[in-house]
PDB file of N, CA and C in Angstrom:
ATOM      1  N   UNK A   1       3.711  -2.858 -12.423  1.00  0.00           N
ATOM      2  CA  UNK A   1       3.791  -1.972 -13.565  1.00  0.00           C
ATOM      3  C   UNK A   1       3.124  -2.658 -14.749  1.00  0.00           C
ATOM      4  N   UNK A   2       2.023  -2.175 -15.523  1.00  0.00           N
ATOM      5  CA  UNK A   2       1.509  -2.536 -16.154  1.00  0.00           C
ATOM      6  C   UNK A   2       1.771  -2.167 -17.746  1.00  0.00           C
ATOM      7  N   UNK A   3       2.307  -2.552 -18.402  1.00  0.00           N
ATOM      8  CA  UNK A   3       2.551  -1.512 -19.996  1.00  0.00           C
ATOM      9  C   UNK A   3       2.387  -2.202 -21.339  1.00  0.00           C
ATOM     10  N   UNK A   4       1.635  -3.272 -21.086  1.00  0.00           N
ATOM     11  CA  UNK A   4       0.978  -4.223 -22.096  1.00  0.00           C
ATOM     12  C   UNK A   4      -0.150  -5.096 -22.175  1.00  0.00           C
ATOM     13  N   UNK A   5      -0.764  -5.356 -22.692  1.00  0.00           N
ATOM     14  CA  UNK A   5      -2.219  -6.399 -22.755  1.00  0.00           C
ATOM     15  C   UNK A   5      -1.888  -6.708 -24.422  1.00  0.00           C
ATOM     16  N   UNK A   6      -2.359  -8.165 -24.579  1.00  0.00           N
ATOM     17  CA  UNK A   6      -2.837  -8.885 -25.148  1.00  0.00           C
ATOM     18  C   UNK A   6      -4.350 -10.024 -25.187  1.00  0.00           C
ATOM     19  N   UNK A   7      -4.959  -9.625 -26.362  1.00  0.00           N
ATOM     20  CA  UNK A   7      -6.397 -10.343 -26.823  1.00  0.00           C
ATOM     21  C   UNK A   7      -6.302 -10.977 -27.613  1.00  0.00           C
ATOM     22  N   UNK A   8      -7.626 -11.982 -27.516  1.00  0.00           N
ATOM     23  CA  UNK A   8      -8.146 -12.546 -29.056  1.00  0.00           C
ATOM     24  C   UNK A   8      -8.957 -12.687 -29.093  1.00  0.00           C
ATOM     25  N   UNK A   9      -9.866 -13.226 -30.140  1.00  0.00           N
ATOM     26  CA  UNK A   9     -10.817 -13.178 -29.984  1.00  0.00           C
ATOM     27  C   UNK A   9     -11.420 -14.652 -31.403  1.00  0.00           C
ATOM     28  N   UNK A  10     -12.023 -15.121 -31.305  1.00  0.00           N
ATOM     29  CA  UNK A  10     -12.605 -15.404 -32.896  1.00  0.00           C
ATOM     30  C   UNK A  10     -13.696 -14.982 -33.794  1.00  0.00           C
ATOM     31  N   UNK A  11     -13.855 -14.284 -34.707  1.00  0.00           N
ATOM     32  CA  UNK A  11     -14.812 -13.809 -35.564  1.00  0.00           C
ATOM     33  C   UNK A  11     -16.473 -14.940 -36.179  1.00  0.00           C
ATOM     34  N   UNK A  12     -17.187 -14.256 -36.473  1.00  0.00           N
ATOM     35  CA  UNK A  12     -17.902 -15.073 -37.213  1.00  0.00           C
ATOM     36  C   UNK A  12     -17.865 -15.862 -38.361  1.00  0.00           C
ATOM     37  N   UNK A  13     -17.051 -15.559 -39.082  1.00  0.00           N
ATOM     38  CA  UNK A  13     -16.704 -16.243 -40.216  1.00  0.00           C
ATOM     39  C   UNK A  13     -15.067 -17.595 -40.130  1.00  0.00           C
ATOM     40  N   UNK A  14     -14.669 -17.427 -38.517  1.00  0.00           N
ATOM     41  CA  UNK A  14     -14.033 -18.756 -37.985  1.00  0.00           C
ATOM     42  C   UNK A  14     -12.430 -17.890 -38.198  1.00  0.00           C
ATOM     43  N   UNK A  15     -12.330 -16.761 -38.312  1.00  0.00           N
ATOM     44  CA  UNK A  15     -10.970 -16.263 -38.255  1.00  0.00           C
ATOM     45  C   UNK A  15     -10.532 -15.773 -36.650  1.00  0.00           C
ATOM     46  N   UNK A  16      -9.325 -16.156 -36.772  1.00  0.00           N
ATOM     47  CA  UNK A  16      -8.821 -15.841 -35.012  1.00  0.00           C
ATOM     48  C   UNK A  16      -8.254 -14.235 -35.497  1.00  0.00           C
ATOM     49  N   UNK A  17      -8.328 -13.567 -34.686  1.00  0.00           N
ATOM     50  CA  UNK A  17      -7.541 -12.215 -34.312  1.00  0.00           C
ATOM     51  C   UNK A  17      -7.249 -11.981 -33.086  1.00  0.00           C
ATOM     52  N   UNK A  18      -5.960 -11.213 -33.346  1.00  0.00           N
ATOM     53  CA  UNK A  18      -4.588 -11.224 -31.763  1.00  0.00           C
ATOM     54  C   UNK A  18      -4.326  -9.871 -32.164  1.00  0.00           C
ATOM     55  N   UNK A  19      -4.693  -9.167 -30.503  1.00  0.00           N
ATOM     56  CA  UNK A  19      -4.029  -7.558 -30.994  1.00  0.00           C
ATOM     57  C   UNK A  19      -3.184  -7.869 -29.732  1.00  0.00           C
ATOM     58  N   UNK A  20      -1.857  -6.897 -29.400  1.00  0.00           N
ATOM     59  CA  UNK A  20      -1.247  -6.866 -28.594  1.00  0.00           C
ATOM     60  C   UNK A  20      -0.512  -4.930 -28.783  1.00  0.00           C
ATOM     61  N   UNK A  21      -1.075  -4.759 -27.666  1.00  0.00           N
ATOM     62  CA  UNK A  21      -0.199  -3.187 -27.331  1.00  0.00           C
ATOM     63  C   UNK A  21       0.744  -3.279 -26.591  1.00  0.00           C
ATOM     64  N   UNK A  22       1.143  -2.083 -26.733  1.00  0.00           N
ATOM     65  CA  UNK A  22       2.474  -1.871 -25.684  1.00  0.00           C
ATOM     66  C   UNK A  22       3.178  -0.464 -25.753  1.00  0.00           C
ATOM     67  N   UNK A  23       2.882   0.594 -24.295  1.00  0.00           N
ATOM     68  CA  UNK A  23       3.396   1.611 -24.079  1.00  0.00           C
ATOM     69  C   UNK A  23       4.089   1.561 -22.934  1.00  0.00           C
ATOM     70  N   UNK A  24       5.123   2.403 -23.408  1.00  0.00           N
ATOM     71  CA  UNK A  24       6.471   2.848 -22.253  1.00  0.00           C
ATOM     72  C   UNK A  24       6.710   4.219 -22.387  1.00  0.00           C
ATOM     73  N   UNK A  25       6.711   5.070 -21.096  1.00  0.00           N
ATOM     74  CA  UNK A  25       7.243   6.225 -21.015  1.00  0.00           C
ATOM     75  C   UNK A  25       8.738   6.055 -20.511  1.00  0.00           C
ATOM     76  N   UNK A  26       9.493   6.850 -20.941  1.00  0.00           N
ATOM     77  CA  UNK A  26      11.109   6.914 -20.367  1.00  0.00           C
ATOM     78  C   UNK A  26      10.857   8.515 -19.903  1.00  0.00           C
ATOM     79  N   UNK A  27      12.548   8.666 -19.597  1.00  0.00           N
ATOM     80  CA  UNK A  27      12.257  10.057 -18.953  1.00  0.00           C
ATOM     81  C   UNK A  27      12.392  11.162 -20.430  1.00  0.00           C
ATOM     82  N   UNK A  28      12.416  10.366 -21.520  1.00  0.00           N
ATOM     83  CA  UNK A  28      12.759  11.161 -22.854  1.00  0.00           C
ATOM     84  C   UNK A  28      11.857  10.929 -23.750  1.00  0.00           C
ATOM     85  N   UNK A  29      11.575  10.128 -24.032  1.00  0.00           N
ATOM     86  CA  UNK A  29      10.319   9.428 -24.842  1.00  0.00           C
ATOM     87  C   UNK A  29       9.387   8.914 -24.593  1.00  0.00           C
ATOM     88  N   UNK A  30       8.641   8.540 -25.282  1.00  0.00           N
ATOM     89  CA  UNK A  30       7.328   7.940 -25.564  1.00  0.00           C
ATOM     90  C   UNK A  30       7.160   6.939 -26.409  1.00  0.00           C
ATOM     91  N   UNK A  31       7.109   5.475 -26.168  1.00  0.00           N
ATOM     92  CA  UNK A  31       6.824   4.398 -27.086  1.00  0.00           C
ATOM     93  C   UNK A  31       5.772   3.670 -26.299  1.00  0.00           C
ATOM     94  N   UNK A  32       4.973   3.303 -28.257  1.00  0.00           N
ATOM     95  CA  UNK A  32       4.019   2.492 -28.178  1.00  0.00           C
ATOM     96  C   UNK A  32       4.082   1.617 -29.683  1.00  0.00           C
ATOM     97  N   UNK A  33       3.599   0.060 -28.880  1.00  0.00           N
ATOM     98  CA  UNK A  33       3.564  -0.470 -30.290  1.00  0.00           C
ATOM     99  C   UNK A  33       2.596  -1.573 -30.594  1.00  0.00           C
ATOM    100  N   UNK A  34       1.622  -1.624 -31.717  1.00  0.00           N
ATOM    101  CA  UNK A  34       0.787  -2.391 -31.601  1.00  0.00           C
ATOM    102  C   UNK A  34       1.153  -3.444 -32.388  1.00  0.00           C
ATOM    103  N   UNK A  35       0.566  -4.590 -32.136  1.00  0.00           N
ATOM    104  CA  UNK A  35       0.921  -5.383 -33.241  1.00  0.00           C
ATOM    105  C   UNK A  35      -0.629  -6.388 -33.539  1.00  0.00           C
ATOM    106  N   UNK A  36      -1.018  -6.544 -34.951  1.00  0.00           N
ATOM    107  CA  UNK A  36      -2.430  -7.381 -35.324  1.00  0.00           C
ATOM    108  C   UNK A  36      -1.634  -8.623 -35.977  1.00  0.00           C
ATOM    109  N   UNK A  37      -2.315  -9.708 -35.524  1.00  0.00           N
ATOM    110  CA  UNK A  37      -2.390 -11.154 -36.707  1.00  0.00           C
ATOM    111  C   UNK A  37      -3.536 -11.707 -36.968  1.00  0.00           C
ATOM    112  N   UNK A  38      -3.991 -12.187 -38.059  1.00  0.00           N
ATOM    113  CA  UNK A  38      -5.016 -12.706 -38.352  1.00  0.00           C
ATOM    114  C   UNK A  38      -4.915 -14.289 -38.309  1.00  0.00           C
ATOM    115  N   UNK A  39      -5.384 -15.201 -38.136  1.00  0.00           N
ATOM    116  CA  UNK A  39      -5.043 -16.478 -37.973  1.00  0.00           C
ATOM    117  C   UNK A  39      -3.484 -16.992 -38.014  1.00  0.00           C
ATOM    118  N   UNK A  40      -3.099 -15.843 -37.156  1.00  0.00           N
ATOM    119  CA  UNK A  40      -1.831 -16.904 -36.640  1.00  0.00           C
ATOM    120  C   UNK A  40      -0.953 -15.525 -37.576  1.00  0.00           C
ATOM    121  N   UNK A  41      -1.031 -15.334 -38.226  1.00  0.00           N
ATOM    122  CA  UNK A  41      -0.344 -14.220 -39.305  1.00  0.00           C
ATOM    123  C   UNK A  41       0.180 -12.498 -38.715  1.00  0.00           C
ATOM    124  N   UNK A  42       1.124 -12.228 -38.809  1.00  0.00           N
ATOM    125  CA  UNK A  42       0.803 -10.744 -38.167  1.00  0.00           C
ATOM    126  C   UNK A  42       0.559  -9.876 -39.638  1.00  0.00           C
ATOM    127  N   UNK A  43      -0.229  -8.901 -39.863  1.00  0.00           N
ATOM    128  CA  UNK A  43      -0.598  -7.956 -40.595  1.00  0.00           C
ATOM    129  C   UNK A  43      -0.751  -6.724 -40.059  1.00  0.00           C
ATOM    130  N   UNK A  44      -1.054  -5.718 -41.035  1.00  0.00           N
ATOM    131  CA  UNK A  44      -1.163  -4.446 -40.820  1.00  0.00           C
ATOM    132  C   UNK A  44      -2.181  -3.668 -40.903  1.00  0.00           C
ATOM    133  N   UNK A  45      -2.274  -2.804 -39.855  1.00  0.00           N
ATOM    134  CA  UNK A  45      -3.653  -1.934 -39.435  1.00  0.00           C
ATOM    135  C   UNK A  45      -4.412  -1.882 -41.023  1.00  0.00           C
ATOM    136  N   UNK A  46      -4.126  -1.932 -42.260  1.00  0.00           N
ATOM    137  CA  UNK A  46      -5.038  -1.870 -42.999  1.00  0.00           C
ATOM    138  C   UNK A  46      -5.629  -2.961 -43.786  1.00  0.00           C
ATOM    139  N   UNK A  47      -5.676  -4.146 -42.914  1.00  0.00           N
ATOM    140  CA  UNK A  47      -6.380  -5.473 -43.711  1.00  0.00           C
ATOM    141  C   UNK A  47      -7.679  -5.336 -43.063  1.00  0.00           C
ATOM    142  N   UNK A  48      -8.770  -5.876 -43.751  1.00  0.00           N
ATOM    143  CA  UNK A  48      -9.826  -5.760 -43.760  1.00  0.00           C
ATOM    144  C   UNK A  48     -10.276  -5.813 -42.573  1.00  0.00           C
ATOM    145  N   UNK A  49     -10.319  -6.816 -41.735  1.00  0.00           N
ATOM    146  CA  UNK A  49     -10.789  -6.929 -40.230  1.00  0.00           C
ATOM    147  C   UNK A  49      -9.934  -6.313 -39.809  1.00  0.00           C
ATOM    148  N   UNK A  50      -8.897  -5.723 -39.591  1.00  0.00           N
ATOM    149  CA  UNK A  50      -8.156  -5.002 -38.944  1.00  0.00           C
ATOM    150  C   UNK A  50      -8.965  -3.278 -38.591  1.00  0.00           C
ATOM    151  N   UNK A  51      -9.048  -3.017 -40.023  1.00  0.00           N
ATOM    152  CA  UNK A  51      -9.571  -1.773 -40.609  1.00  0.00           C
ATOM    153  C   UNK A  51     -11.181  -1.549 -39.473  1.00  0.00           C
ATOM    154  N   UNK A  52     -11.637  -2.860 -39.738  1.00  0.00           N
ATOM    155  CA  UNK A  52     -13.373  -2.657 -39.110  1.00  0.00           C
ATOM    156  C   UNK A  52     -13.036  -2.668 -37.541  1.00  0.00           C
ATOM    157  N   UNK A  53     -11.760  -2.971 -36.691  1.00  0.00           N
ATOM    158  CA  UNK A  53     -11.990  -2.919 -35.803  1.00  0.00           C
ATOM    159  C   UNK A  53     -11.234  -1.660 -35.039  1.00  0.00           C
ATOM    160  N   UNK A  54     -10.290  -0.926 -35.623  1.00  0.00           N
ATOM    161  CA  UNK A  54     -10.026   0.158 -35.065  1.00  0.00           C
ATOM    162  C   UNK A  54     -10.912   1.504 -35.241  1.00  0.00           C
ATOM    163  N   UNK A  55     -12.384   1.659 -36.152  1.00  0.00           N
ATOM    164  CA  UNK A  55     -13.479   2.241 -36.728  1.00  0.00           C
ATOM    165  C   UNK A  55     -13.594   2.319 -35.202  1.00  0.00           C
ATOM    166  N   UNK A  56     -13.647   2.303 -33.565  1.00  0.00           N
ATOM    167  CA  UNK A  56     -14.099   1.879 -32.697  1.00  0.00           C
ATOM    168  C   UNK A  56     -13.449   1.983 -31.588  1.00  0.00           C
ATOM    169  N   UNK A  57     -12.018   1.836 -32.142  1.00  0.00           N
ATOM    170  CA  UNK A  57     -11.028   1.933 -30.978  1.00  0.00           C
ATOM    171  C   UNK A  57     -10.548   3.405 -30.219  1.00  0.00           C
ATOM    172  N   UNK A  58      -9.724   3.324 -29.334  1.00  0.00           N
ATOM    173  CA  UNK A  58      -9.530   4.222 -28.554  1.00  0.00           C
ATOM    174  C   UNK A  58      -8.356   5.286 -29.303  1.00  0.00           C
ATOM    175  N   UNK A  59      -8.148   6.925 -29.366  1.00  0.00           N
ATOM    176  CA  UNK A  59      -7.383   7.200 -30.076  1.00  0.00           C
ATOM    177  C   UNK A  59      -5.608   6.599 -29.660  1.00  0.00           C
ATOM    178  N   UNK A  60      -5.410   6.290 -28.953  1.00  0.00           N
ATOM    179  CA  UNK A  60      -4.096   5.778 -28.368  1.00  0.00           C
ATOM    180  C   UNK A  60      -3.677   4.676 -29.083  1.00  0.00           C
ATOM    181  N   UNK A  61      -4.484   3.983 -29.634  1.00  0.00           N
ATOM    182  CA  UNK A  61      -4.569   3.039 -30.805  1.00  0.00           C
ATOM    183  C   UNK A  61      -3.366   3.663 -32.331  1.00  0.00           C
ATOM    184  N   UNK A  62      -4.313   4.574 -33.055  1.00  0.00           N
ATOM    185  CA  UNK A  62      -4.008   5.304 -34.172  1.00  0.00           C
ATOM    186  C   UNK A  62      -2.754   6.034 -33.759  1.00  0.00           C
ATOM    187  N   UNK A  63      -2.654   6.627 -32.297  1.00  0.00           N
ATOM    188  CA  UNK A  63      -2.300   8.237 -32.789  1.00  0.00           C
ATOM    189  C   UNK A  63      -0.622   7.988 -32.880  1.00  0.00           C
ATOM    190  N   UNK A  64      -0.010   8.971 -33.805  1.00  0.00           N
ATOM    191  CA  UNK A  64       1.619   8.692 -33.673  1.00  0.00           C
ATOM    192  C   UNK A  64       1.817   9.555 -32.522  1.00  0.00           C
ATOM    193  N   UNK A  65       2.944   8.983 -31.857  1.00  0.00           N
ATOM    194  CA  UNK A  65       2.920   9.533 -30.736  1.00  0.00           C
ATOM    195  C   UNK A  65       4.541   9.933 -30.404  1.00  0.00           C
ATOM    196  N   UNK A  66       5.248  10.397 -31.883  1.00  0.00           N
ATOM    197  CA  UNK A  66       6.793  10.994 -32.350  1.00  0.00           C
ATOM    198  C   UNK A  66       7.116  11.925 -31.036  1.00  0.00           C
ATOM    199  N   UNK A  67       6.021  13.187 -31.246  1.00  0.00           N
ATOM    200  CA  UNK A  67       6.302  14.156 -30.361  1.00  0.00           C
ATOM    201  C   UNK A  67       5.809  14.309 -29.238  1.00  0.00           C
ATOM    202  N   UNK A  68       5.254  13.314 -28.875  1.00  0.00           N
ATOM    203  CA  UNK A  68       4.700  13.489 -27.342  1.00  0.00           C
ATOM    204  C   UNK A  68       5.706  13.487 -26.579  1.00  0.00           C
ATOM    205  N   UNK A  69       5.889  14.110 -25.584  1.00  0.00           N
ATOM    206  CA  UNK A  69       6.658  14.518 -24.195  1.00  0.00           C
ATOM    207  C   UNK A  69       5.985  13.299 -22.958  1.00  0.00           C
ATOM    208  N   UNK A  70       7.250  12.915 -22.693  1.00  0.00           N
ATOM    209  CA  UNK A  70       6.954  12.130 -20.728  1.00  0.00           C
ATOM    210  C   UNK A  70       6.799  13.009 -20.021  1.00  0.00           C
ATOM    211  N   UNK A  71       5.933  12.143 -19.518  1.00  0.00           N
ATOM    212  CA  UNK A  71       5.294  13.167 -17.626  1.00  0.00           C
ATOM    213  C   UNK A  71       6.572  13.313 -17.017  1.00  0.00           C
ATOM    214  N   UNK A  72       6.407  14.301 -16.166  1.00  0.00           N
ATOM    215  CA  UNK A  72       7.786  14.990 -15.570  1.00  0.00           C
ATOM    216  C   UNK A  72       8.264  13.875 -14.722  1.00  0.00           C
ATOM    217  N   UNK A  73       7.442  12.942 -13.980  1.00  0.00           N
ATOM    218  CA  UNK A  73       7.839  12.119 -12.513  1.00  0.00           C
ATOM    219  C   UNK A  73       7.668  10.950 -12.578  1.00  0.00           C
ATOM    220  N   UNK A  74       8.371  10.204 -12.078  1.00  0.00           N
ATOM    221  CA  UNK A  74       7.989   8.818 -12.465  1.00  0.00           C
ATOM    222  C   UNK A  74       6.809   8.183 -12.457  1.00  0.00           C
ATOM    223  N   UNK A  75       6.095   8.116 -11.003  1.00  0.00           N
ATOM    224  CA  UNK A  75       4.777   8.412 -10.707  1.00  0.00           C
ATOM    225  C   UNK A  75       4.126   9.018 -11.990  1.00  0.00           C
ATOM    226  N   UNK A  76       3.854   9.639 -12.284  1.00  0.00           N
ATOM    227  CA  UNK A  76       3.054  10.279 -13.521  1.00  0.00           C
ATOM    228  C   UNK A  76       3.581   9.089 -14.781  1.00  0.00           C
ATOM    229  N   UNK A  77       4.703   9.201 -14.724  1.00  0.00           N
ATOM    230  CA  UNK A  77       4.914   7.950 -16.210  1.00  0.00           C
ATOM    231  C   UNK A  77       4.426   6.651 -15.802  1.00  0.00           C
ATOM    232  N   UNK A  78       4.076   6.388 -15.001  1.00  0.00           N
ATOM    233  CA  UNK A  78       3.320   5.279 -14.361  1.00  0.00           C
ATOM    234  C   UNK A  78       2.088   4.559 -14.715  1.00  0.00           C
ATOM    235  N   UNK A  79       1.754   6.053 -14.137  1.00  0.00           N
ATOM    236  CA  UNK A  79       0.339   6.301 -14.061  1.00  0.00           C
ATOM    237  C   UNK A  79       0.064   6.069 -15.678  1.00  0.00           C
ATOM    238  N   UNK A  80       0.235   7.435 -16.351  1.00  0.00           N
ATOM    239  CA  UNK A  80       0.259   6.769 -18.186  1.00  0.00           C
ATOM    240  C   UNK A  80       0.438   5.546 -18.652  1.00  0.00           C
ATOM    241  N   UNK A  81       0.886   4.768 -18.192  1.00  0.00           N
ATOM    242  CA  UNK A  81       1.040   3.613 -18.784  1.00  0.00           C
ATOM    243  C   UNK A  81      -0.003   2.795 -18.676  1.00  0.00           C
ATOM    244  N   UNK A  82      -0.335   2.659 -17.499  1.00  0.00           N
ATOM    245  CA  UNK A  82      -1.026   1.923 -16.742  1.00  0.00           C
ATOM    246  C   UNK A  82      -3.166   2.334 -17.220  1.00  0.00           C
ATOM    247  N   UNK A  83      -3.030   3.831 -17.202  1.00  0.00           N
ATOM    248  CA  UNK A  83      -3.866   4.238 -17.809  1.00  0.00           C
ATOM    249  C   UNK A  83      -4.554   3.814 -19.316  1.00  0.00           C
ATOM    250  N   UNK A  84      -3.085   4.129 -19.635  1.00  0.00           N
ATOM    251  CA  UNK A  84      -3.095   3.781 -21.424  1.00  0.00           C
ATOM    252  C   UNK A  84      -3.789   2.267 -21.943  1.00  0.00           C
ATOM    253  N   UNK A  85      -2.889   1.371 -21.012  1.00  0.00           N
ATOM    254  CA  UNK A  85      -3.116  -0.171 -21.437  1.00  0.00           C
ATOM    255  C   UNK A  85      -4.335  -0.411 -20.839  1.00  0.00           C
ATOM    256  N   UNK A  86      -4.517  -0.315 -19.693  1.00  0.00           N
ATOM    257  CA  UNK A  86      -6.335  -0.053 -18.825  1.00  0.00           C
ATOM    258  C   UNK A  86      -7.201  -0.022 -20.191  1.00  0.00           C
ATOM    259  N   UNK A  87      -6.928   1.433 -20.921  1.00  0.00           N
ATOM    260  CA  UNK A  87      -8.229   1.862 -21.741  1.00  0.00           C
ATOM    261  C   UNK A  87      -8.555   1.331 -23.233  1.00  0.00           C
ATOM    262  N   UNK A  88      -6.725   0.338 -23.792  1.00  0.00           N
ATOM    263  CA  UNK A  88      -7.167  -0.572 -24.549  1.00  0.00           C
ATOM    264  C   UNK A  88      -7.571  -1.417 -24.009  1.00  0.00           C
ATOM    265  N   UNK A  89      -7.438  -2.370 -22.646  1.00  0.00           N
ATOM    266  CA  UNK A  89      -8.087  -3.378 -22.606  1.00  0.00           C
ATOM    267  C   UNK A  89      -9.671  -3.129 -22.334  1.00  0.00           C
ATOM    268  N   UNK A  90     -10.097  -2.298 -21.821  1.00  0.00           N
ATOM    269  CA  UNK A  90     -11.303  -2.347 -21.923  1.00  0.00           C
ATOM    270  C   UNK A  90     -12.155  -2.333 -23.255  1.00  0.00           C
ATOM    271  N   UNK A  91     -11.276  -1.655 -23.623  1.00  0.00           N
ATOM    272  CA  UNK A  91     -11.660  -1.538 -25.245  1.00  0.00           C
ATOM    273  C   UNK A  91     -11.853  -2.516 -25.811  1.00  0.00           C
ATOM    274  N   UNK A  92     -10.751  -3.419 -26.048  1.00  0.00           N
ATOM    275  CA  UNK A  92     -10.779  -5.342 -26.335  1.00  0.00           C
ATOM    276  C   UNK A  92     -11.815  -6.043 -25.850  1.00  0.00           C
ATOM    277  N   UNK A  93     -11.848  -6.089 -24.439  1.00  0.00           N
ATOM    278  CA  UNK A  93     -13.288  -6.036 -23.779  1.00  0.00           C
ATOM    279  C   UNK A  93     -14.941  -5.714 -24.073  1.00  0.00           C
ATOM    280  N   UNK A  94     -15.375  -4.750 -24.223  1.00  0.00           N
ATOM    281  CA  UNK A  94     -16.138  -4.431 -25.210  1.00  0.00           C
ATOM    282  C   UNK A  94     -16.117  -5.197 -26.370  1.00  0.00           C
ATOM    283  N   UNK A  95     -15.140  -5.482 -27.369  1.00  0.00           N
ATOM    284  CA  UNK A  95     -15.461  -5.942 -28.375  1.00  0.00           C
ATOM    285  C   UNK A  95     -15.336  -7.620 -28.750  1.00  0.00           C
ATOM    286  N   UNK A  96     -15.486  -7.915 -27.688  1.00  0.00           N
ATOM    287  CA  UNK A  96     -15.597  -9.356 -27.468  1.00  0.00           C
ATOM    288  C   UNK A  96     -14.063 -10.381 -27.346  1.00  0.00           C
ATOM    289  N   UNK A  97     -13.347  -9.087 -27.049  1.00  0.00           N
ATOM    290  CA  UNK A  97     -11.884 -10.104 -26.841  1.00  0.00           C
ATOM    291  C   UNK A  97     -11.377 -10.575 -25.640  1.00  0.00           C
ATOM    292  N   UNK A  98     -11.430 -11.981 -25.572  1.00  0.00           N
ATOM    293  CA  UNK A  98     -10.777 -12.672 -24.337  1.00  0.00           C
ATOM    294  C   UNK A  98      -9.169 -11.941 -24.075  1.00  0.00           C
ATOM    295  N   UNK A  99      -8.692 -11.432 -22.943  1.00  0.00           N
ATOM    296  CA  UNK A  99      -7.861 -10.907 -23.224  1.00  0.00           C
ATOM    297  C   UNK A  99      -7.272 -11.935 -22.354  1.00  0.00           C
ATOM    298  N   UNK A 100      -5.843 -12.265 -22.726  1.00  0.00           N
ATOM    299  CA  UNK A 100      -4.616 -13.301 -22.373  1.00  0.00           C
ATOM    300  C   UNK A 100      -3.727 -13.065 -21.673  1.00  0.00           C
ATOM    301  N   UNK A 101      -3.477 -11.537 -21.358  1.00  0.00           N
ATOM    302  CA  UNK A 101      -2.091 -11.115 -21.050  1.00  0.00           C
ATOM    303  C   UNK A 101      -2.158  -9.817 -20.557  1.00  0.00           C
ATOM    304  N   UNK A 102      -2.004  -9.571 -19.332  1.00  0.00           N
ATOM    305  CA  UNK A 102      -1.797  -7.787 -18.714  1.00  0.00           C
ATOM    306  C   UNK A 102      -0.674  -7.878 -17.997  1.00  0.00           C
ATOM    307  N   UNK A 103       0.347  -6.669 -17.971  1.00  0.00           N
ATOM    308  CA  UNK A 103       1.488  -6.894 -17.970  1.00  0.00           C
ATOM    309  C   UNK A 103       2.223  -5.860 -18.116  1.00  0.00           C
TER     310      UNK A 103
END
């Protein structure tokens, strides 16, 4: 079961950045949670490098996801998850992040 990845990466100007996601379907909800740090720091989607790198990212990233409904079957909540974290890491991927952690 896969429902998390973690990256990093280092920038040109010698700053480290760490994104880490994380989605779970239940049979009631829907959680996801990202978290950014900048050299070691955690911050929020609107600091500067933060900002330039979701310009790019996948909407599963941004989107609130309050009212989304779970797939009816487990299998299907599975599958979403697994999907979900898949299409950030590729995403990380693309943008030059060593990724550390699938999970």
């Amino acid at each position: 079961m896969t429902n998390e990845v973690r990256g990093y990466k280092l920038t040109d100007d010698g700053k480290e950045i760490a994104v880490t996601f994380w989605y779970k379907e239940s049979c009631h909800n829907v959680y996801k949670s990202t978290w950014y740090y900048v050299d070691g720091r955690q911050v929020r989607a609107n600091k500067k490098e933060i900002k330039e790198l979701l310009t790019t990212a996948p909407s599963i990233m941004t989107a609130n996801c309050y009212f989304w409904k779970p797939a009816m079957n487990a299998n299907q909540r599975r599958s979403n998850e697994e999907r979900r974290v898949n299409e950030v890491k590729e995403w990380l991927e693309q943008n030059g992040f060593e990724i550390t952690y699938v999970g």
